[in-house]
C-alpha atoms as a PDB file:
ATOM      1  CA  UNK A   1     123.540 180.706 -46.702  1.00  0.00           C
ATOM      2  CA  UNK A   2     124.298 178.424 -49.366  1.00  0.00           C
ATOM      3  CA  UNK A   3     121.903 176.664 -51.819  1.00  0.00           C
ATOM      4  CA  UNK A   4     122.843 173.110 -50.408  1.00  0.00           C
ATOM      5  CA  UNK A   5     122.791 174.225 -46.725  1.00  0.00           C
ATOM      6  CA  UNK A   6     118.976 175.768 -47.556  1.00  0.00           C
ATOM      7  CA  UNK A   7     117.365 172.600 -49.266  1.00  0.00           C
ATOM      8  CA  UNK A   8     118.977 170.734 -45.724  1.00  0.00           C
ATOM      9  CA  UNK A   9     117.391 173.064 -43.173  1.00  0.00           C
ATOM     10  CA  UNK A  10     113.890 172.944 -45.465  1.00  0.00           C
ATOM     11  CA  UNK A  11     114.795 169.066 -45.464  1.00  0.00           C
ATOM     12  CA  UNK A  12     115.016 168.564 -42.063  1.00  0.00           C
ATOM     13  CA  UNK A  13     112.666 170.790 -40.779  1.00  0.00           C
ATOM     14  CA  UNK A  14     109.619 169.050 -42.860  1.00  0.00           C
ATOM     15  CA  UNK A  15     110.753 165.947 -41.798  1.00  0.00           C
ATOM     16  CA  UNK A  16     110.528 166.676 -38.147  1.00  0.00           C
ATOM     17  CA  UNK A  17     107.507 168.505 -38.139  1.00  0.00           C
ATOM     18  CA  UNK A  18     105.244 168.918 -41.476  1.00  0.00           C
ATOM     19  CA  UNK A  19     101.585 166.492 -40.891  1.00  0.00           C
ATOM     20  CA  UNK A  20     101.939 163.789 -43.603  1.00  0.00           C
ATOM     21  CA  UNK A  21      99.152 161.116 -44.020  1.00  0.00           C
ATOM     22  CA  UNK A  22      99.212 157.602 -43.524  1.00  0.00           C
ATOM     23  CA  UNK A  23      98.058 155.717 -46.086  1.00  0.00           C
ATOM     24  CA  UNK A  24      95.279 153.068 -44.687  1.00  0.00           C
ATOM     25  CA  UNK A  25      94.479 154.896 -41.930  1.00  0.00           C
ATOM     26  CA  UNK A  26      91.772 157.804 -41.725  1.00  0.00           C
ATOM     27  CA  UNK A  27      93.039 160.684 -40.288  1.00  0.00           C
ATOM     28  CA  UNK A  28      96.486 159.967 -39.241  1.00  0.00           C
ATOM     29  CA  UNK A  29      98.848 162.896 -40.051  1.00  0.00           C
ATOM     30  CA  UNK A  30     102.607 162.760 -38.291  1.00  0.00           C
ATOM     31  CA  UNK A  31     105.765 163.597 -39.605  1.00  0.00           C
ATOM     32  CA  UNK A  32     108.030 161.408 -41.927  1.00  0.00           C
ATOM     33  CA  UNK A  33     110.458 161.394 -39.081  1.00  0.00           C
ATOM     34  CA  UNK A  34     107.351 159.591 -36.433  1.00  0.00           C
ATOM     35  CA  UNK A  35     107.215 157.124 -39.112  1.00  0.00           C
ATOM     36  CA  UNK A  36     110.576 156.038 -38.526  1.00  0.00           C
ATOM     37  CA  UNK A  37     110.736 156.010 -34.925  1.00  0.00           C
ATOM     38  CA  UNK A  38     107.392 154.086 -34.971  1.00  0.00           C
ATOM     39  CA  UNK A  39     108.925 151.359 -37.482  1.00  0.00           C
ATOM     40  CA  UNK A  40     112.259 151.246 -35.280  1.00  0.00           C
ATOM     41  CA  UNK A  41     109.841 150.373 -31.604  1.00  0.00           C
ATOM     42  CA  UNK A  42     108.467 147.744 -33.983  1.00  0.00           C
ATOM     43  CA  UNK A  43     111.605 146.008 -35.153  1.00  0.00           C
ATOM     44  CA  UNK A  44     112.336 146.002 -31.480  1.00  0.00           C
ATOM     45  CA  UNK A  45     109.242 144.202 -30.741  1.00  0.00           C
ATOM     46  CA  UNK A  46     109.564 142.008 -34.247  1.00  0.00           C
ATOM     47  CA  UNK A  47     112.736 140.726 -33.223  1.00  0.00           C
ATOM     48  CA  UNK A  48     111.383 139.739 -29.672  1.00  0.00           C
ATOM     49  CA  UNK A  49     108.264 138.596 -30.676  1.00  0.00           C
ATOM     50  CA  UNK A  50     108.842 136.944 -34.013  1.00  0.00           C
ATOM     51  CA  UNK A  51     107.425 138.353 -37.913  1.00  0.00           C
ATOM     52  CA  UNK A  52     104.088 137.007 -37.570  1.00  0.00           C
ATOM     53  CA  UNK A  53     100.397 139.114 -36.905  1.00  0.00           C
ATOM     54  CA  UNK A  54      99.810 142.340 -37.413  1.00  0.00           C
ATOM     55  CA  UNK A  55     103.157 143.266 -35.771  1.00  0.00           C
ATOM     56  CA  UNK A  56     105.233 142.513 -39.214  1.00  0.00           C
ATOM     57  CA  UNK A  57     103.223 144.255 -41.467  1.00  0.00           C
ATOM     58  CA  UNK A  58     102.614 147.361 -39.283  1.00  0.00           C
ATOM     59  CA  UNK A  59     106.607 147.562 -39.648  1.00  0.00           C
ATOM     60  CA  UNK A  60     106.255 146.698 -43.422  1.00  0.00           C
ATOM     61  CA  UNK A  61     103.693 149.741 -43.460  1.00  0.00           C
ATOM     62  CA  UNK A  62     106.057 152.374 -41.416  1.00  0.00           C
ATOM     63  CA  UNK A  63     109.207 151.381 -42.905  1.00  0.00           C
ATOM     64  CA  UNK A  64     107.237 152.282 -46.249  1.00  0.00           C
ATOM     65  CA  UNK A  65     105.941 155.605 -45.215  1.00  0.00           C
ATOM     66  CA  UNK A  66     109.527 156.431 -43.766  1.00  0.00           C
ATOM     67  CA  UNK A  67     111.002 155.775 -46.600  1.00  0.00           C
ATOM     68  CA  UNK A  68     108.732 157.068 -49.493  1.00  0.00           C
ATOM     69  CA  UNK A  69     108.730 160.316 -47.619  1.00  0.00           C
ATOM     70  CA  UNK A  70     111.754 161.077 -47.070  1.00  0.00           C
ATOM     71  CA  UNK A  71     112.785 160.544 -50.496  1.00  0.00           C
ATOM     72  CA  UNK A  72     109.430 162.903 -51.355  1.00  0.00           C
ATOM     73  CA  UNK A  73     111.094 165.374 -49.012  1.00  0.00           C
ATOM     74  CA  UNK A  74     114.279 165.391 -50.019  1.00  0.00           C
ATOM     75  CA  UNK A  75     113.353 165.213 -53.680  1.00  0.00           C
ATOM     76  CA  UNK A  76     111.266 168.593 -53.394  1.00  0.00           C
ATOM     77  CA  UNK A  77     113.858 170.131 -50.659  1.00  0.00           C
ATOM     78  CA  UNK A  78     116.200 169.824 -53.432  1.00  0.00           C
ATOM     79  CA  UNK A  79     114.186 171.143 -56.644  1.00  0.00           C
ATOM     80  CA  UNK A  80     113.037 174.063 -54.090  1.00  0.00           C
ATOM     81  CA  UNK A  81     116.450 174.526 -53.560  1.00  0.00           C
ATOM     82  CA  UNK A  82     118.142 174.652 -56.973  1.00  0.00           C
ATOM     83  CA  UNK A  83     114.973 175.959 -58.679  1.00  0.00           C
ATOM     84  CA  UNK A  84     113.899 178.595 -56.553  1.00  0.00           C
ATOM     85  CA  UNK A  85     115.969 179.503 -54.011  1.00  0.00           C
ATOM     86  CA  UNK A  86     119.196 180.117 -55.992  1.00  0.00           C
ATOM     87  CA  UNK A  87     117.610 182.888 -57.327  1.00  0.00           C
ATOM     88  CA  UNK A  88     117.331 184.591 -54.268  1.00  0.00           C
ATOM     89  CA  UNK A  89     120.810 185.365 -53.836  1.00  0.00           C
ATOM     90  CA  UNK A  90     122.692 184.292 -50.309  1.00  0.00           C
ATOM     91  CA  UNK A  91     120.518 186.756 -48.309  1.00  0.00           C
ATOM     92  CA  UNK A  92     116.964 186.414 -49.724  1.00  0.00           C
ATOM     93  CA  UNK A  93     117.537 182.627 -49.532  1.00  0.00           C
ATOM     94  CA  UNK A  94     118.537 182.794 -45.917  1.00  0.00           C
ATOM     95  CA  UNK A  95     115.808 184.910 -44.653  1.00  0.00           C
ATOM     96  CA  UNK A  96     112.925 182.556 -46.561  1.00  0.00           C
ATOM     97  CA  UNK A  97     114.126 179.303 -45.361  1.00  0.00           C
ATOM     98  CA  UNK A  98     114.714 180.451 -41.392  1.00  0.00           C
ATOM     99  CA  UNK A  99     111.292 182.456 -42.106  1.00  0.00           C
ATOM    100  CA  UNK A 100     109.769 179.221 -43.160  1.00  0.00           C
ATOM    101  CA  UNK A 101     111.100 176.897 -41.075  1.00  0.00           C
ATOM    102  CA  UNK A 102     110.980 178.511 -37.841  1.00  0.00           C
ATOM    103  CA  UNK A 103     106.824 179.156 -38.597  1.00  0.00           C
ATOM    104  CA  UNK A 104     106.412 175.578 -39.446  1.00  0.00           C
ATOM    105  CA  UNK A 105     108.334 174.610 -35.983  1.00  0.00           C
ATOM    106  CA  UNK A 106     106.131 177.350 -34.325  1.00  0.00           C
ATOM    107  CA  UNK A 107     102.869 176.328 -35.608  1.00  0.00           C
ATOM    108  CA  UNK A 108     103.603 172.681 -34.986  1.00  0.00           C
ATOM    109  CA  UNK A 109     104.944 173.541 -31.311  1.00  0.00           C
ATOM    110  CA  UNK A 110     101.854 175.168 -30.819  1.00  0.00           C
ATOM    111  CA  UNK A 111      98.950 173.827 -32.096  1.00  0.00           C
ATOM    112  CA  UNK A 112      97.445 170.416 -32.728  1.00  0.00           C
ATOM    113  CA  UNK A 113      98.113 170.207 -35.691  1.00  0.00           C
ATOM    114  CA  UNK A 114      98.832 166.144 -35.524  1.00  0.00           C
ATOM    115  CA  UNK A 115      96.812 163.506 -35.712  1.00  0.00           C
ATOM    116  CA  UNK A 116      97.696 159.452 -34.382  1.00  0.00           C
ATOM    117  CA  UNK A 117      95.804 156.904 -33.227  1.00  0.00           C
ATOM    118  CA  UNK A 118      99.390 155.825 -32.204  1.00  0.00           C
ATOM    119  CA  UNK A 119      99.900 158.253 -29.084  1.00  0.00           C
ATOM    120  CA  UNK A 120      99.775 157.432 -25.927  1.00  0.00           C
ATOM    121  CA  UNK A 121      97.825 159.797 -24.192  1.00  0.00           C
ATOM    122  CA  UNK A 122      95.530 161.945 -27.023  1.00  0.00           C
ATOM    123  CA  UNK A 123      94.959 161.581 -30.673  1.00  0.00           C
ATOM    124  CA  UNK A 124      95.686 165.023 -31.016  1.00  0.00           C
ATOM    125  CA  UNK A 125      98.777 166.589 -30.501  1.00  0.00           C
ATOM    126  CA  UNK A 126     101.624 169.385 -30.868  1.00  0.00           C
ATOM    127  CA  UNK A 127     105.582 168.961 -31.978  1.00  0.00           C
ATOM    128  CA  UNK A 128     106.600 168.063 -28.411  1.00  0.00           C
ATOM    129  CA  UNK A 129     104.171 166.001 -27.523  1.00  0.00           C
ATOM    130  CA  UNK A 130     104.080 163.758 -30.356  1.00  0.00           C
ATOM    131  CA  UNK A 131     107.348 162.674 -30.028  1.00  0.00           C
ATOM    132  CA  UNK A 132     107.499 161.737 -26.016  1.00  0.00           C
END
C-alpha cells in the first residue's frame, strides 16, 4: 500500500465514523461526514423556506463544522501519512491503517458511541444508525 493511498483510507474512514464535537452544543459528537449531510437537508429546506430564523444559521453552523473538519482530517491524515507511516515500509503501513480503520468502523458499528440531538429516533446511536 502506498503512502498516499494510506493517509486516504485513514482520511475517509475518520470522516465517516470518528465522534467529533459540535461546537455550541453540549454533548453532540457525529462524524465530519453527518455534518455535511445535515448542512445539505438544510440548504434543501433554506432554499424552500427562505434564509431567515434559525434555519440559516444552523446551515451557517454545519457548513462550518463540515468544512473545518475535514480540512482537520485531511491535514492530520496527511502528516500521519508522510510522517509516520512512510516509515513503515509498504507492508507495516498496510497492516496499521486496515488494523486501524477496520476497529474504528467496528467500534462505531457497534457501540453508541454517537451522540445528536439531531436523530430521529434516539440521541444515542451506532455507525448505521446515525446515518438512516
Amino acid at each position: 500500500m502506498s503512502v498516499r493511498t494510506a493517509g486516504v483510507l485513514l482520511f475517509v474512514t475518520a470522516f465517516v465514523a470518528l465522534p467529533l464535537p459540535f461546537f455550541g452544543l453540549d454533548g453532540t459528537l457525529v462524524p465530519a461526514a453527518r455534518y455535511g449531510q445535515l448542512a445539505a437537508v438544510l440548504l434543501g429546506l433554506l432554499a424552500h423556506e427562505g434564509g431567515g430564523g434559525a434555519v440559516g444559521l444552523l446551515v451557517l453552523l454545519f457548513v462550518a463544522h463540515a468544512v473545518l473538519y475535514t480540512g482537520l482530517l485531511a491535514l492530520v491524515a496527511w502528516v500521519l501519512a508522510r510522517g509516520v507511516l512512510r516509515h513503515l515500509g509498504a507492508r507495516g503501513c498496510r497492516i496499521l491503517v486496515v488494523a486501524t480503520s477496520v476497529s474504528l468502523l467496528v467500534v462505531a458499528s457497534q457501540a453508541r458511541i454517537y451522540d445528536s440531538p439531531f436523530h430521529h429516533s434516539d440521541a444515542h446511536a451506532r455507525l448505521l444508525e446515525l446515518y438512516r
